[in-house]
PDB file of N, CA and C in Angstrom:
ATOM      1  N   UNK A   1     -60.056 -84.842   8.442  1.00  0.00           N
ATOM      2  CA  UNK A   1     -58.766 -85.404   8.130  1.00  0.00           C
ATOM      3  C   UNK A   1     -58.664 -86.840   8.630  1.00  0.00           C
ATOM      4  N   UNK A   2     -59.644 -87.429   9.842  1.00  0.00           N
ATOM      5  CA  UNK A   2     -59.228 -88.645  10.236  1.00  0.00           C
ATOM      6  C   UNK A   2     -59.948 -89.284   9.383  1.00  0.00           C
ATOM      7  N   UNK A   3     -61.109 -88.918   8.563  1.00  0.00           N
ATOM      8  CA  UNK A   3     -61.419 -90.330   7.898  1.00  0.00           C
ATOM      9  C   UNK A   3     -60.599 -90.679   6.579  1.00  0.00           C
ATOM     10  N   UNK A   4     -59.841 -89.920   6.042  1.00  0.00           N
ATOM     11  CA  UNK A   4     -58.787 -89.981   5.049  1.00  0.00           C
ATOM     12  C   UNK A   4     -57.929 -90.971   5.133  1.00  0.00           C
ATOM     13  N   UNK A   5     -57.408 -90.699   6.550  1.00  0.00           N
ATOM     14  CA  UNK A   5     -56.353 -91.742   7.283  1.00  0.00           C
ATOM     15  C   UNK A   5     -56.799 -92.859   7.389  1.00  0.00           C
ATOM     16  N   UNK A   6     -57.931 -93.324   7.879  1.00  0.00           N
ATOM     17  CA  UNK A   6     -59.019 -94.488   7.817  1.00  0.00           C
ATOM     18  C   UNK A   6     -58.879 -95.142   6.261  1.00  0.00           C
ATOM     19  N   UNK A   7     -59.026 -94.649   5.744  1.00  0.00           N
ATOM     20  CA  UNK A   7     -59.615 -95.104   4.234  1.00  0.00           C
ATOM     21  C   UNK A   7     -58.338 -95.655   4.001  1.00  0.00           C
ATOM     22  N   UNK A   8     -57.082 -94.766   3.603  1.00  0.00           N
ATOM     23  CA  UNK A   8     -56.026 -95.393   3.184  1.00  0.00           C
ATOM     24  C   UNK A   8     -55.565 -96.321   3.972  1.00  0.00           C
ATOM     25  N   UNK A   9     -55.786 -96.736   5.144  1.00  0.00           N
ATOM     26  CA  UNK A   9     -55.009 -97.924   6.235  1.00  0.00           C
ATOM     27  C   UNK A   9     -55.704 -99.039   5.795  1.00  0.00           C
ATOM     28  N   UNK A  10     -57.300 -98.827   5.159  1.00  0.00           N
ATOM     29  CA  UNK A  10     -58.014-100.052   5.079  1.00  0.00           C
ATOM     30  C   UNK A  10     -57.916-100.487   3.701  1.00  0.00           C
ATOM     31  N   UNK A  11     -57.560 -99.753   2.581  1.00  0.00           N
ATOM     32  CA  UNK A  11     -56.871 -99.975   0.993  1.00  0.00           C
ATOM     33  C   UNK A  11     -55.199-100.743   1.093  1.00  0.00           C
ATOM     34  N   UNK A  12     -54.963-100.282   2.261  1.00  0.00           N
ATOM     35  CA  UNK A  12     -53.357-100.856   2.324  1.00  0.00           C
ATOM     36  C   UNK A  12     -53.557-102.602   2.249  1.00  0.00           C
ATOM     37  N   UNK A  13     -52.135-103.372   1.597  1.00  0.00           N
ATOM     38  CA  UNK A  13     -52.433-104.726   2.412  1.00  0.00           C
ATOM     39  C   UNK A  13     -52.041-105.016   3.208  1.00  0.00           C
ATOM     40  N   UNK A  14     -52.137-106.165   3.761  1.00  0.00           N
ATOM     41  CA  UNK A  14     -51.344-106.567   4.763  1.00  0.00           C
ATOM     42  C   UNK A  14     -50.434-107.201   5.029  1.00  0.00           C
ATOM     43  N   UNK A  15     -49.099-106.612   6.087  1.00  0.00           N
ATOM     44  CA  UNK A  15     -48.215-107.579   5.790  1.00  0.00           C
ATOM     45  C   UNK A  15     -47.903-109.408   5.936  1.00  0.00           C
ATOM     46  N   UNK A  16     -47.028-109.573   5.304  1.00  0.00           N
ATOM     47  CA  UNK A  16     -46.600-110.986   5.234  1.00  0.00           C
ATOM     48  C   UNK A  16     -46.387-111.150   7.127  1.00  0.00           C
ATOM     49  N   UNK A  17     -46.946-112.190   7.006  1.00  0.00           N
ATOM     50  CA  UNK A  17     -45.944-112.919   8.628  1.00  0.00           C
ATOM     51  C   UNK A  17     -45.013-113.947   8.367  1.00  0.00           C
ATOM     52  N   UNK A  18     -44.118-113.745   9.197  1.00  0.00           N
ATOM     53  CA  UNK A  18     -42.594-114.221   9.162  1.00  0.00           C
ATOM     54  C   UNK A  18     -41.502-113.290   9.296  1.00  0.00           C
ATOM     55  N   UNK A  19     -40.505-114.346   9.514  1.00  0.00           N
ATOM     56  CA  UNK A  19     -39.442-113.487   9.812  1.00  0.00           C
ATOM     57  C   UNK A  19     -38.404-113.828   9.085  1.00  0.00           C
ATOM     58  N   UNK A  20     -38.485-114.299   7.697  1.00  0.00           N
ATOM     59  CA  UNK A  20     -37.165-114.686   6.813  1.00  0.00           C
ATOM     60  C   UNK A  20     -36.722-113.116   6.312  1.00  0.00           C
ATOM     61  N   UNK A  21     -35.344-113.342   5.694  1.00  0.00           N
ATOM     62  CA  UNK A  21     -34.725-111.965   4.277  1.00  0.00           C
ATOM     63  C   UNK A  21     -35.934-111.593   3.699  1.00  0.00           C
ATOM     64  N   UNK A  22     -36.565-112.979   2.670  1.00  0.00           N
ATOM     65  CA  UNK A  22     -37.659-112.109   1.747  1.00  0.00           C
ATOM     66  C   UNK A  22     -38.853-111.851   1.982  1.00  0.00           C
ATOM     67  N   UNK A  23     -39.137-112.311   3.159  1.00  0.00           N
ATOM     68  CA  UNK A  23     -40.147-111.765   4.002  1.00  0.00           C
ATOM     69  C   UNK A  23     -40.577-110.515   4.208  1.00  0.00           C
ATOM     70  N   UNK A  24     -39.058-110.135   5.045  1.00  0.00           N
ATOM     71  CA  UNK A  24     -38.802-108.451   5.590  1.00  0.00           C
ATOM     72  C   UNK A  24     -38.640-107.756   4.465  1.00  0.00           C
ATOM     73  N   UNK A  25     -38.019-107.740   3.430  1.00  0.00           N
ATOM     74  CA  UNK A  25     -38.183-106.925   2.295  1.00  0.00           C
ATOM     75  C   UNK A  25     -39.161-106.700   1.676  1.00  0.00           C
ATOM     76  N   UNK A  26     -39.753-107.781   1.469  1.00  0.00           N
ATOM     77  CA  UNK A  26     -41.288-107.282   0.480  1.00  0.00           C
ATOM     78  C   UNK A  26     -42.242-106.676   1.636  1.00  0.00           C
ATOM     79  N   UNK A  27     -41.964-106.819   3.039  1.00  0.00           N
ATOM     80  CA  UNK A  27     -42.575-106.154   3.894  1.00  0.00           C
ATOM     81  C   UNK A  27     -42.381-104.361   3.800  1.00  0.00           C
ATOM     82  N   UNK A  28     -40.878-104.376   3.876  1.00  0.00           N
ATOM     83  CA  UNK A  28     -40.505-102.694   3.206  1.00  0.00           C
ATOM     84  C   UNK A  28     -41.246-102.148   2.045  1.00  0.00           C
ATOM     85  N   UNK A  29     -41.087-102.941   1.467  1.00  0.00           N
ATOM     86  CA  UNK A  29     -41.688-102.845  -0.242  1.00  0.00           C
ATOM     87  C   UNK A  29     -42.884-102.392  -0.048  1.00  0.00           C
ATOM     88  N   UNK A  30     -43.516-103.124   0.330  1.00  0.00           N
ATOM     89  CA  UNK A  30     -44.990-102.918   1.075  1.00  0.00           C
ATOM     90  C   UNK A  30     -45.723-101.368   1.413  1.00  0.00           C
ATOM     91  N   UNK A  31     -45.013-101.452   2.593  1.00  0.00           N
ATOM     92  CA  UNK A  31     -44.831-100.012   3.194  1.00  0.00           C
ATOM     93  C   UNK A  31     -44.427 -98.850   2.297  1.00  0.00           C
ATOM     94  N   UNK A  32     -43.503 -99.314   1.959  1.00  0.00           N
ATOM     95  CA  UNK A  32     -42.716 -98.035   0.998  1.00  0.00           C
ATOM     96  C   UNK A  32     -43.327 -97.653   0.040  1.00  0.00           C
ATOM     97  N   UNK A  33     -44.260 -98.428  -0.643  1.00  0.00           N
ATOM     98  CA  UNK A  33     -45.294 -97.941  -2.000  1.00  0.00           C
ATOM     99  C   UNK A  33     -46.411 -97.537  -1.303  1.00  0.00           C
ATOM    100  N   UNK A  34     -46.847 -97.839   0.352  1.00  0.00           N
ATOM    101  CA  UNK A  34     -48.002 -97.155   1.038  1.00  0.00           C
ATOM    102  C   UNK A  34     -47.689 -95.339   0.908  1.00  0.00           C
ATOM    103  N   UNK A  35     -46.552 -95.261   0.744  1.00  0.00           N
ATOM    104  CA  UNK A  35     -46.001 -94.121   1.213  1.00  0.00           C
ATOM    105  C   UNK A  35     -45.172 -93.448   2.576  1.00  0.00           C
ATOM    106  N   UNK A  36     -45.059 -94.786   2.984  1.00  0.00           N
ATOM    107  CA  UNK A  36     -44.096 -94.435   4.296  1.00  0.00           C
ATOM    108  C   UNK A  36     -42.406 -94.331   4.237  1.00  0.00           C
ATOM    109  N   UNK A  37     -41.802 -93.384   5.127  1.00  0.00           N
ATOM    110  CA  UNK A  37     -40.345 -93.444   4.809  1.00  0.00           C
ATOM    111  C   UNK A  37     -39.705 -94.164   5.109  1.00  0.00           C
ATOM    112  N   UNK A  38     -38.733 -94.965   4.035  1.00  0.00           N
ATOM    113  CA  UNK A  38     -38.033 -95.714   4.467  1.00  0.00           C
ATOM    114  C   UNK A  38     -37.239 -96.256   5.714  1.00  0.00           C
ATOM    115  N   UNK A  39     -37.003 -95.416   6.416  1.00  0.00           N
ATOM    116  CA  UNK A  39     -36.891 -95.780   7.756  1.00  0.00           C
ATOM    117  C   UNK A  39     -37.939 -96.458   8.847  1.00  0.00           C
ATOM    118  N   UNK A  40     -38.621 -95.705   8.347  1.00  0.00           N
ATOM    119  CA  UNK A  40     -40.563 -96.133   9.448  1.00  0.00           C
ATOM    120  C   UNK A  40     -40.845 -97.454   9.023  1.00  0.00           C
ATOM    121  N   UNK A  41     -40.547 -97.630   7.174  1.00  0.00           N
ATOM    122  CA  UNK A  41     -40.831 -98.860   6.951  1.00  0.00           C
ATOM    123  C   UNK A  41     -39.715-100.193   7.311  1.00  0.00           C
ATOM    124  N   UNK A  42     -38.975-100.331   7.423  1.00  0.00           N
ATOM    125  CA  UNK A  42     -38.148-100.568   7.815  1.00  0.00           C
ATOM    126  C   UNK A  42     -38.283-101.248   9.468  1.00  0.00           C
ATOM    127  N   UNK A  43     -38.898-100.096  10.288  1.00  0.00           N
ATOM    128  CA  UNK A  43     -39.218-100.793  11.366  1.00  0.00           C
ATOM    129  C   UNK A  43     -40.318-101.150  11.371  1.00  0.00           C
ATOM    130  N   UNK A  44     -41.169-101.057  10.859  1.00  0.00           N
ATOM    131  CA  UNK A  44     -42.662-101.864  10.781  1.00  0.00           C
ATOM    132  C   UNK A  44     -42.657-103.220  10.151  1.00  0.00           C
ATOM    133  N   UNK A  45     -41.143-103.325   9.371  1.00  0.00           N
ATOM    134  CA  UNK A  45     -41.433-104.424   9.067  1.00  0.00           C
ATOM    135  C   UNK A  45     -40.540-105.296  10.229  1.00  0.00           C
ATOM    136  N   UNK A  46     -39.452-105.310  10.508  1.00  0.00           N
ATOM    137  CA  UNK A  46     -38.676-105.853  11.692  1.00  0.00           C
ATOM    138  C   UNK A  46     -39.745-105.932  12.877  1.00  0.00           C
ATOM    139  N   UNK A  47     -40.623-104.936  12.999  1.00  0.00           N
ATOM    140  CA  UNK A  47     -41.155-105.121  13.989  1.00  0.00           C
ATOM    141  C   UNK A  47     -42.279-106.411  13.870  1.00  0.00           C
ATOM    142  N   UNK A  48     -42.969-106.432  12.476  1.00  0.00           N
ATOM    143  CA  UNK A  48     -43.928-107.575  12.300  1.00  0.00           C
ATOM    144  C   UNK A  48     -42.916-109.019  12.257  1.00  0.00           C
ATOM    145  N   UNK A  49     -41.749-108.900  11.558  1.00  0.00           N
ATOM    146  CA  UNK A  49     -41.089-110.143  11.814  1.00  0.00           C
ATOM    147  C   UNK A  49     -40.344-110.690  13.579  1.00  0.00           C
ATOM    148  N   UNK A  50     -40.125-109.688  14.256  1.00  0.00           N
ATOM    149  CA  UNK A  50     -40.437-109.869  15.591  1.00  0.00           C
ATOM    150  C   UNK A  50     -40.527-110.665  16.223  1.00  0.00           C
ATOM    151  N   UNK A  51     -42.521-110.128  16.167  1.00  0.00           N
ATOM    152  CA  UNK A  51     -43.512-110.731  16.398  1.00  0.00           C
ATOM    153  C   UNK A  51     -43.663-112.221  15.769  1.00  0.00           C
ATOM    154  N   UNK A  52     -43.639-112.360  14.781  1.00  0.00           N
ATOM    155  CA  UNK A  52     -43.698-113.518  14.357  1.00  0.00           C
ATOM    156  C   UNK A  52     -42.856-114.599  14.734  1.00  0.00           C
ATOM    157  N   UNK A  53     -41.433-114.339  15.047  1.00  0.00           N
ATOM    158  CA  UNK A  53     -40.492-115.021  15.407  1.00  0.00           C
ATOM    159  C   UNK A  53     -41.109-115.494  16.778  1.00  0.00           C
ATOM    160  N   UNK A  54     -41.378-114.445  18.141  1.00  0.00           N
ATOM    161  CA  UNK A  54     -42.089-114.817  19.337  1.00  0.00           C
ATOM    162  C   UNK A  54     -43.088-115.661  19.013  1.00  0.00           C
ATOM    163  N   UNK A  55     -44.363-115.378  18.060  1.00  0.00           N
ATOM    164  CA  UNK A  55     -45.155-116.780  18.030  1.00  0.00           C
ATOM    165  C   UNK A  55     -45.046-118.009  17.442  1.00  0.00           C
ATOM    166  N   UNK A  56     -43.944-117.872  16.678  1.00  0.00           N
ATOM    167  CA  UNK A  56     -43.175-119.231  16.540  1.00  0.00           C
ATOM    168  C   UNK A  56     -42.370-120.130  17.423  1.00  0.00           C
ATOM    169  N   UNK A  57     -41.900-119.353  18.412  1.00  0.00           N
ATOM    170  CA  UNK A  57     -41.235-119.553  19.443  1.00  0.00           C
ATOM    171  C   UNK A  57     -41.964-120.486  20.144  1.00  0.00           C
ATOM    172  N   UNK A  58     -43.261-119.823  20.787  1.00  0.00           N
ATOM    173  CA  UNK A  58     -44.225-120.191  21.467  1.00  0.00           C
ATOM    174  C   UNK A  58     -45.048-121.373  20.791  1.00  0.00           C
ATOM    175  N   UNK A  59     -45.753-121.367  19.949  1.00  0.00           N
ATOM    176  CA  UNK A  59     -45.965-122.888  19.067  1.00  0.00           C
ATOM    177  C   UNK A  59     -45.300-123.889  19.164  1.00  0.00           C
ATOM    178  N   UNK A  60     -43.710-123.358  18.907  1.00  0.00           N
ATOM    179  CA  UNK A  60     -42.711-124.612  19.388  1.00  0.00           C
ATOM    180  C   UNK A  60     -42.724-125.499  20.541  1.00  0.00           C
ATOM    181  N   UNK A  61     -42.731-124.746  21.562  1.00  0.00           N
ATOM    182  CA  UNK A  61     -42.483-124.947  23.054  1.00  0.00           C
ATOM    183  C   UNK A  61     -43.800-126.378  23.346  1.00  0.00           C
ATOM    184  N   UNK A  62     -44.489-125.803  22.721  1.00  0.00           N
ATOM    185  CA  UNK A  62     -45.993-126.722  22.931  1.00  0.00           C
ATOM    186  C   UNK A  62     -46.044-127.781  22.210  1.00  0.00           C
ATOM    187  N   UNK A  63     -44.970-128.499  21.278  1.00  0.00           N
ATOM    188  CA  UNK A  63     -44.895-129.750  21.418  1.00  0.00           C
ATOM    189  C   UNK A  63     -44.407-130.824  21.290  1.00  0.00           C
ATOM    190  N   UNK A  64     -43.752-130.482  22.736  1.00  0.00           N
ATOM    191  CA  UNK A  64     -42.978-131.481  23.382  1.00  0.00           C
ATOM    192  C   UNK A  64     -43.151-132.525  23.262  1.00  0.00           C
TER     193      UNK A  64
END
């Protein structure tokens, strides 16, 4: 059963980075045609825009 799981994670794409509206949606979108539930997707994508927001953050800071 784990190499199943394998296979489909590595057919998936990957999401967008950023943290705009149409960002996070086509990030859902994303997810949601992987087959994940809307809720899960939902936070996987908030969660990648996040992230992205923090390393934007950090890029910033650096130049002063």
């Amino acid at each position: 059963m784990g190499a199943a799981t394998t296979q489909t994670r590595d057919m998936n794409m990957p999401l967008k980075q950023g943290y705009g509206r149409k960002t996070i949606s086509e990030n859902i979108r994303t997810e949601m045609r992987a087959g994940r539930p809307q809720k899960q997707a939902v936070a996987i994508a908030m969660s990648t825009a996040r992230k992205a927001k923090a390393g934007a953050r950090k890029r910033k800071s650096y130049r002063k």
